[in-house]
PDB file of N, CA and C in Angstrom:
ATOM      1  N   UNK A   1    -105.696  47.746 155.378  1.00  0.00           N
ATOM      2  CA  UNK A   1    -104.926  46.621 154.909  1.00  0.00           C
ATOM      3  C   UNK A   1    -105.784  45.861 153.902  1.00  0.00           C
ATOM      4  N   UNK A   2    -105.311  45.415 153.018  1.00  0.00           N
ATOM      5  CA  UNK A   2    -105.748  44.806 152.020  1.00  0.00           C
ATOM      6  C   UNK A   2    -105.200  43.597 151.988  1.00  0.00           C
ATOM      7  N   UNK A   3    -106.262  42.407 151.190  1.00  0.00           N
ATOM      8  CA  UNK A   3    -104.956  41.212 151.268  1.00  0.00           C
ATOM      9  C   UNK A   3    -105.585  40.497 150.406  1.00  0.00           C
ATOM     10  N   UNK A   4    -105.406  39.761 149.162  1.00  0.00           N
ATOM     11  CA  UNK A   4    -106.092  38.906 148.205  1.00  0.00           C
ATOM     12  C   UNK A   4    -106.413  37.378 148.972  1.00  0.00           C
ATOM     13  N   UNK A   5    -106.942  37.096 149.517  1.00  0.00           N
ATOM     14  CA  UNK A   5    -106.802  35.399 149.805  1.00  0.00           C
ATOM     15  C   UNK A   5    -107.059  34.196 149.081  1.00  0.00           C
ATOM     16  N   UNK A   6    -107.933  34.838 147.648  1.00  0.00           N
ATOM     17  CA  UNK A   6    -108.724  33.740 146.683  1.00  0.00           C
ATOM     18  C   UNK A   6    -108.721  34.548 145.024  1.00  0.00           C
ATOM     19  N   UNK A   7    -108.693  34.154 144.420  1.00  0.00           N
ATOM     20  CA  UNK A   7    -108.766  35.011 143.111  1.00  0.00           C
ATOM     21  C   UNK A   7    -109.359  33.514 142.626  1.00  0.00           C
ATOM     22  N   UNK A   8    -110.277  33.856 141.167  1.00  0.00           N
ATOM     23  CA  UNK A   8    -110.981  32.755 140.599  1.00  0.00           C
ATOM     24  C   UNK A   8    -110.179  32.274 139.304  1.00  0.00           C
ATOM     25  N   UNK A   9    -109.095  33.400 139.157  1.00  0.00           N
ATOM     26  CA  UNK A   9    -107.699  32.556 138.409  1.00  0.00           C
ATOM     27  C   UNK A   9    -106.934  31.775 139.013  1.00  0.00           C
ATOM     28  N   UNK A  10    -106.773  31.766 139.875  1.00  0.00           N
ATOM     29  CA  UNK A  10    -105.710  31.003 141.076  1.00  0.00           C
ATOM     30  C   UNK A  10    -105.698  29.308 140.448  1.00  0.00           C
ATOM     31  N   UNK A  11    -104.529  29.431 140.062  1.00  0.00           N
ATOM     32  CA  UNK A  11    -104.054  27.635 139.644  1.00  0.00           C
ATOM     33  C   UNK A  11    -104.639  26.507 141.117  1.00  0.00           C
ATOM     34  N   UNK A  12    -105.695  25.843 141.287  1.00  0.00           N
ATOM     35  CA  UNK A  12    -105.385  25.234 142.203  1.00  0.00           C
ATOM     36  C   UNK A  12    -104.199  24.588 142.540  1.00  0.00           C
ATOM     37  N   UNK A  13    -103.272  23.858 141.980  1.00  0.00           N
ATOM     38  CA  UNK A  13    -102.491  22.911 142.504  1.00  0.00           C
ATOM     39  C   UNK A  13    -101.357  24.545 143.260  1.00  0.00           C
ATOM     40  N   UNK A  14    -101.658  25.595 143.297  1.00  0.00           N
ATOM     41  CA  UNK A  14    -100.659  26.390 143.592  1.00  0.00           C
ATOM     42  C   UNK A  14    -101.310  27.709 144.857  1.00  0.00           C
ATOM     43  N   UNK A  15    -102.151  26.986 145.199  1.00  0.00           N
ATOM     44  CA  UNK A  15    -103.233  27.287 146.274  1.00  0.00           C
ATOM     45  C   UNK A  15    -102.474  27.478 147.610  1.00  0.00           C
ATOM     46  N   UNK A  16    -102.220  25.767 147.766  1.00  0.00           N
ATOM     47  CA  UNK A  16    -101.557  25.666 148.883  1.00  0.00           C
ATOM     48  C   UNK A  16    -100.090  26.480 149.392  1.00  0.00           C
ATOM     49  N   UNK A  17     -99.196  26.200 148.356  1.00  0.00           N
ATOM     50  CA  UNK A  17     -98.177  27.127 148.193  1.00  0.00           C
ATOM     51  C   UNK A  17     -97.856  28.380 148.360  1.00  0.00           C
ATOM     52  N   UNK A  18     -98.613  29.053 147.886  1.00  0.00           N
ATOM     53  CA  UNK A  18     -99.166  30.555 148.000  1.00  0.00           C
ATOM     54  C   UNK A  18     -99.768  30.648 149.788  1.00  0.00           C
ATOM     55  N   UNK A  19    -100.997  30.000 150.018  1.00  0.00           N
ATOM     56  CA  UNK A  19    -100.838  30.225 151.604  1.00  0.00           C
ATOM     57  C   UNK A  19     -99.758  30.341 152.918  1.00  0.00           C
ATOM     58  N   UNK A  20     -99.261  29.167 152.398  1.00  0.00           N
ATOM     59  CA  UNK A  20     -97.931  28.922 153.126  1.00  0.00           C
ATOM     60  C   UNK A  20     -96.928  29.906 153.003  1.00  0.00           C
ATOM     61  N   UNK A  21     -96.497  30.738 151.740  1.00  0.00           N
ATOM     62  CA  UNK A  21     -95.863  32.097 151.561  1.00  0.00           C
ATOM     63  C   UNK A  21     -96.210  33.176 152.481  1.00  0.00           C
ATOM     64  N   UNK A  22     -97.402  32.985 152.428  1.00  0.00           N
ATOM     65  CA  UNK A  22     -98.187  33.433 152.854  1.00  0.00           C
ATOM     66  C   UNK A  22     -97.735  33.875 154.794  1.00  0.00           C
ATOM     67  N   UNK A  23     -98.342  32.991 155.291  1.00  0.00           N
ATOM     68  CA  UNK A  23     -97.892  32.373 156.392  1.00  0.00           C
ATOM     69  C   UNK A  23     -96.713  32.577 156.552  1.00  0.00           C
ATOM     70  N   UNK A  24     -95.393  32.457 156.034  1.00  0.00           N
ATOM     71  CA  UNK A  24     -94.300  32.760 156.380  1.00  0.00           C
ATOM     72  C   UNK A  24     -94.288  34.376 156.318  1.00  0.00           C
ATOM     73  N   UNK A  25     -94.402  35.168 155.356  1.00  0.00           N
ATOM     74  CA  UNK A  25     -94.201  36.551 155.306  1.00  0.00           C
ATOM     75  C   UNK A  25     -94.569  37.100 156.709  1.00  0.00           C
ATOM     76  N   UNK A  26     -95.739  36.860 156.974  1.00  0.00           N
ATOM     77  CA  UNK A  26     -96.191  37.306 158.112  1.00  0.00           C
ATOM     78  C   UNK A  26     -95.601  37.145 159.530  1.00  0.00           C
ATOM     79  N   UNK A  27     -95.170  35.645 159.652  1.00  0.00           N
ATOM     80  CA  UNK A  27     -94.027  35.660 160.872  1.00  0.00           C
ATOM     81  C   UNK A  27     -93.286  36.398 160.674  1.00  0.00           C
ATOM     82  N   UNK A  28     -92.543  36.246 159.413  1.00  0.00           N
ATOM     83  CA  UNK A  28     -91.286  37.502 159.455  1.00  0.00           C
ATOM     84  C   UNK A  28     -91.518  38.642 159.958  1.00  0.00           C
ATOM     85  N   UNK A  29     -92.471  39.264 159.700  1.00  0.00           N
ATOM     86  CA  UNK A  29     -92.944  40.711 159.642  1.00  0.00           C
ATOM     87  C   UNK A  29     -93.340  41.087 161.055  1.00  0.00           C
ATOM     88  N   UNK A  30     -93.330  39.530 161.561  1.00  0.00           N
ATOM     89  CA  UNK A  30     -93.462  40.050 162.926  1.00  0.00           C
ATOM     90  C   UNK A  30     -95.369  40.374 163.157  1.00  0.00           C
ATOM     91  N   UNK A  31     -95.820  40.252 162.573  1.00  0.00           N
ATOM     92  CA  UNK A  31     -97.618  40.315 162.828  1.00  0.00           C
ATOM     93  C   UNK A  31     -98.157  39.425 164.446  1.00  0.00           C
ATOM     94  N   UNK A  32     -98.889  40.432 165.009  1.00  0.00           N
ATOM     95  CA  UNK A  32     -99.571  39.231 165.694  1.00  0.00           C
ATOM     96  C   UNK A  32    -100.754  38.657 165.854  1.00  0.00           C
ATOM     97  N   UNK A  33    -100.956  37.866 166.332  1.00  0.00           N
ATOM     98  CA  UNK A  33    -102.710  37.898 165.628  1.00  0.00           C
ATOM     99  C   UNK A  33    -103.284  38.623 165.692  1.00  0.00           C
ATOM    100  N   UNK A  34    -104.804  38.488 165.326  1.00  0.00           N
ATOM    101  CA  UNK A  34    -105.558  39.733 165.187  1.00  0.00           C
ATOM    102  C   UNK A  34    -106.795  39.439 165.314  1.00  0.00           C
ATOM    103  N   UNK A  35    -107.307  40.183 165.670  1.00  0.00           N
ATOM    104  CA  UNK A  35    -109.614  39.521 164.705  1.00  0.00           C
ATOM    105  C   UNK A  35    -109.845  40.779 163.969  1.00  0.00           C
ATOM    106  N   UNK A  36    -110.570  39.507 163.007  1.00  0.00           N
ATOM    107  CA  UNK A  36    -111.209  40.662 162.265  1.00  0.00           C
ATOM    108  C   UNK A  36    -112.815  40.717 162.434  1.00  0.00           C
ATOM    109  N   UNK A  37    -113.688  41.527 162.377  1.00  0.00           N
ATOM    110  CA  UNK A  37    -115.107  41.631 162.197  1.00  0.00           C
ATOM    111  C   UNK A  37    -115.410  41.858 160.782  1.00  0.00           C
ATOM    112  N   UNK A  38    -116.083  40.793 160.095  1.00  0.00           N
ATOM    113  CA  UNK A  38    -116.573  40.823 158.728  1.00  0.00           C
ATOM    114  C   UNK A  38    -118.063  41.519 158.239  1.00  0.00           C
ATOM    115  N   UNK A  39    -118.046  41.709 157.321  1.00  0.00           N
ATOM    116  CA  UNK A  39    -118.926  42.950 157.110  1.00  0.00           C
ATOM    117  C   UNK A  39    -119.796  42.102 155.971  1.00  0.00           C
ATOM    118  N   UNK A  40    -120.621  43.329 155.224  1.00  0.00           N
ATOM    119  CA  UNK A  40    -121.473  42.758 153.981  1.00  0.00           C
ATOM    120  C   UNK A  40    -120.246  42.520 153.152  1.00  0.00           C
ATOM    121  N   UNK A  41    -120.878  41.569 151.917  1.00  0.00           N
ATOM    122  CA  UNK A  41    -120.296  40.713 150.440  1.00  0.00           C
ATOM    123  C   UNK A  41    -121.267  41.205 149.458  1.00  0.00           C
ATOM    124  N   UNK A  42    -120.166  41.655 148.777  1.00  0.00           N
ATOM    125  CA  UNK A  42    -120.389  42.430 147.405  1.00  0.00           C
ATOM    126  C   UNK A  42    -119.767  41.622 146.235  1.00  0.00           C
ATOM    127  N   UNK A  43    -120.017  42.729 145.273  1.00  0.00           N
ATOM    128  CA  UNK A  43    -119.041  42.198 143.983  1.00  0.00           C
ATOM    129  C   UNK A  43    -119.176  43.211 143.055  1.00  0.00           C
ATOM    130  N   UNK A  44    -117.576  43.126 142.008  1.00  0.00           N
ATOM    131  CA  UNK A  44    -117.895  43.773 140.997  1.00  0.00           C
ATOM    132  C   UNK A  44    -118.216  43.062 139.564  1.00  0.00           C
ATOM    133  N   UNK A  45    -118.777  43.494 138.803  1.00  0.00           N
ATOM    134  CA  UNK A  45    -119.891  42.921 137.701  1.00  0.00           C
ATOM    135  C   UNK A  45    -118.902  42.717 136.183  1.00  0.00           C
ATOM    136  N   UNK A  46    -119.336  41.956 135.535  1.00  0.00           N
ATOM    137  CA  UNK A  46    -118.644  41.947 133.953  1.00  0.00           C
ATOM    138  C   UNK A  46    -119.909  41.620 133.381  1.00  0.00           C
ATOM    139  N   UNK A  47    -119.777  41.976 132.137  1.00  0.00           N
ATOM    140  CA  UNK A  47    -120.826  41.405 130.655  1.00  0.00           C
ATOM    141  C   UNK A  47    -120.679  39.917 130.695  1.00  0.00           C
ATOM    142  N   UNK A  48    -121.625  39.476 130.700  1.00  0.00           N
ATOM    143  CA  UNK A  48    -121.444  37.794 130.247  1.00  0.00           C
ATOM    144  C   UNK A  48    -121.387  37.393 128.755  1.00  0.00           C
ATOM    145  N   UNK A  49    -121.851  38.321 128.342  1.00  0.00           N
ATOM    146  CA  UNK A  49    -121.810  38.020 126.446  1.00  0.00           C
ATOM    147  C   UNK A  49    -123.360  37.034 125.965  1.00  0.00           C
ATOM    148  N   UNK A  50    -123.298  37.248 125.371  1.00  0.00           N
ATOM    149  CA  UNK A  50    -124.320  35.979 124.801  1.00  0.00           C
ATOM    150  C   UNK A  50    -125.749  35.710 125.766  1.00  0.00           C
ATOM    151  N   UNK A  51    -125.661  36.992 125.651  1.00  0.00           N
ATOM    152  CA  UNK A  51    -127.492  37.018 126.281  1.00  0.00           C
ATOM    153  C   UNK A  51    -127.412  36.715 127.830  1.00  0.00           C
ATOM    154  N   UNK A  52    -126.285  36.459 128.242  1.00  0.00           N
ATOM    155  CA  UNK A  52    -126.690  35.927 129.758  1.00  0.00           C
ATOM    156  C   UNK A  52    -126.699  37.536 130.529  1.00  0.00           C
ATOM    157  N   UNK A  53    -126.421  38.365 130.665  1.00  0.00           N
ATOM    158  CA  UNK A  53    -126.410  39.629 130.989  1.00  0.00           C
ATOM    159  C   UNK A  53    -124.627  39.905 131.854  1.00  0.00           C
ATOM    160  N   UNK A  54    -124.685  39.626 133.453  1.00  0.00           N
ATOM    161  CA  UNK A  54    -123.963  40.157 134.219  1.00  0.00           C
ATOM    162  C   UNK A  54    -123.377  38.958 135.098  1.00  0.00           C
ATOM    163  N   UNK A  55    -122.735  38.603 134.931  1.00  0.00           N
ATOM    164  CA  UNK A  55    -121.556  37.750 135.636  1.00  0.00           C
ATOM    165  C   UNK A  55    -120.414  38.300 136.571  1.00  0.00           C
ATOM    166  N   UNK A  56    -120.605  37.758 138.359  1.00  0.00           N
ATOM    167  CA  UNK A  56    -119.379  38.714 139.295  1.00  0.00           C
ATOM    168  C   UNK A  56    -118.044  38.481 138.476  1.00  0.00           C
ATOM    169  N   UNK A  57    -117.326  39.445 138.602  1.00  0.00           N
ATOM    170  CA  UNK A  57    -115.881  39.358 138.492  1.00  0.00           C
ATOM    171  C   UNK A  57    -115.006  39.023 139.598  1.00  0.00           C
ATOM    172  N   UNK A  58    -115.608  40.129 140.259  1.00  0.00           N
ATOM    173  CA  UNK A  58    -114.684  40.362 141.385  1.00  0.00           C
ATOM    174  C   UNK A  58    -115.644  39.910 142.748  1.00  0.00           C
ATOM    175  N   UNK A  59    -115.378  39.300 144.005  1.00  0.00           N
ATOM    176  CA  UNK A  59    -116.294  38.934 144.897  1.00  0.00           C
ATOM    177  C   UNK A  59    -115.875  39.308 146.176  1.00  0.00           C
ATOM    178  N   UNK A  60    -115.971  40.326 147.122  1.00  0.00           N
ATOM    179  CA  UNK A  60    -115.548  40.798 148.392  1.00  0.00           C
ATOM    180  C   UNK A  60    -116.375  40.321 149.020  1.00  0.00           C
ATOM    181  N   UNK A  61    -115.479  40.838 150.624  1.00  0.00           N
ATOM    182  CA  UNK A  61    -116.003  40.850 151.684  1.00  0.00           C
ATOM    183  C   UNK A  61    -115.750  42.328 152.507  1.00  0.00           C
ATOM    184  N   UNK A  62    -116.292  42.978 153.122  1.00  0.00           N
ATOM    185  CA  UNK A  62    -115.806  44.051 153.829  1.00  0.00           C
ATOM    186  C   UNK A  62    -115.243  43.670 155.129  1.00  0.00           C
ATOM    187  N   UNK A  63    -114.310  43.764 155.208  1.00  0.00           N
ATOM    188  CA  UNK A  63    -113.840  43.710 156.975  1.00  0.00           C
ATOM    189  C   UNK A  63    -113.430  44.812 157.508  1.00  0.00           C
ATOM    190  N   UNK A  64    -113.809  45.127 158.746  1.00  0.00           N
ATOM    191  CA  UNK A  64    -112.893  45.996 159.674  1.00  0.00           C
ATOM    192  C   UNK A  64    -112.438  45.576 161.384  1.00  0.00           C
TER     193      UNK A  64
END
């Protein structure tokens, strides 16, 4: 299962909103809780341009 919870585009004022979608889909769907065990945090890399070298793009977590 995969699931985005944060992106570093994410409009704040549309944060909250999105959780709460969020939150509803999942009742629907009938989910029940769960745990998760979190793992190592990674990331994937971009060019920064202008001499700075390597800037994360992308920022995980592993869970299983």
């Amino acid at each position: 299962m995969h699931m985005t919870v944060h992106t570093l585009e994410a409009i704040e004022e549309e944060v909250d909103d999105v959780a709460d979608q969020l939150e509803q889909a999942i009742r629907d769907a009938y989910v029940l809780p769960f745990s998760v065990r979190t793992g190592p945090v990674g990331c994937f890399w971009a060019a920064a341009g202008s001499g700075f070298g390597r800037v994360p793009r992308v920022v995980y977590q592993v869970c299983f």
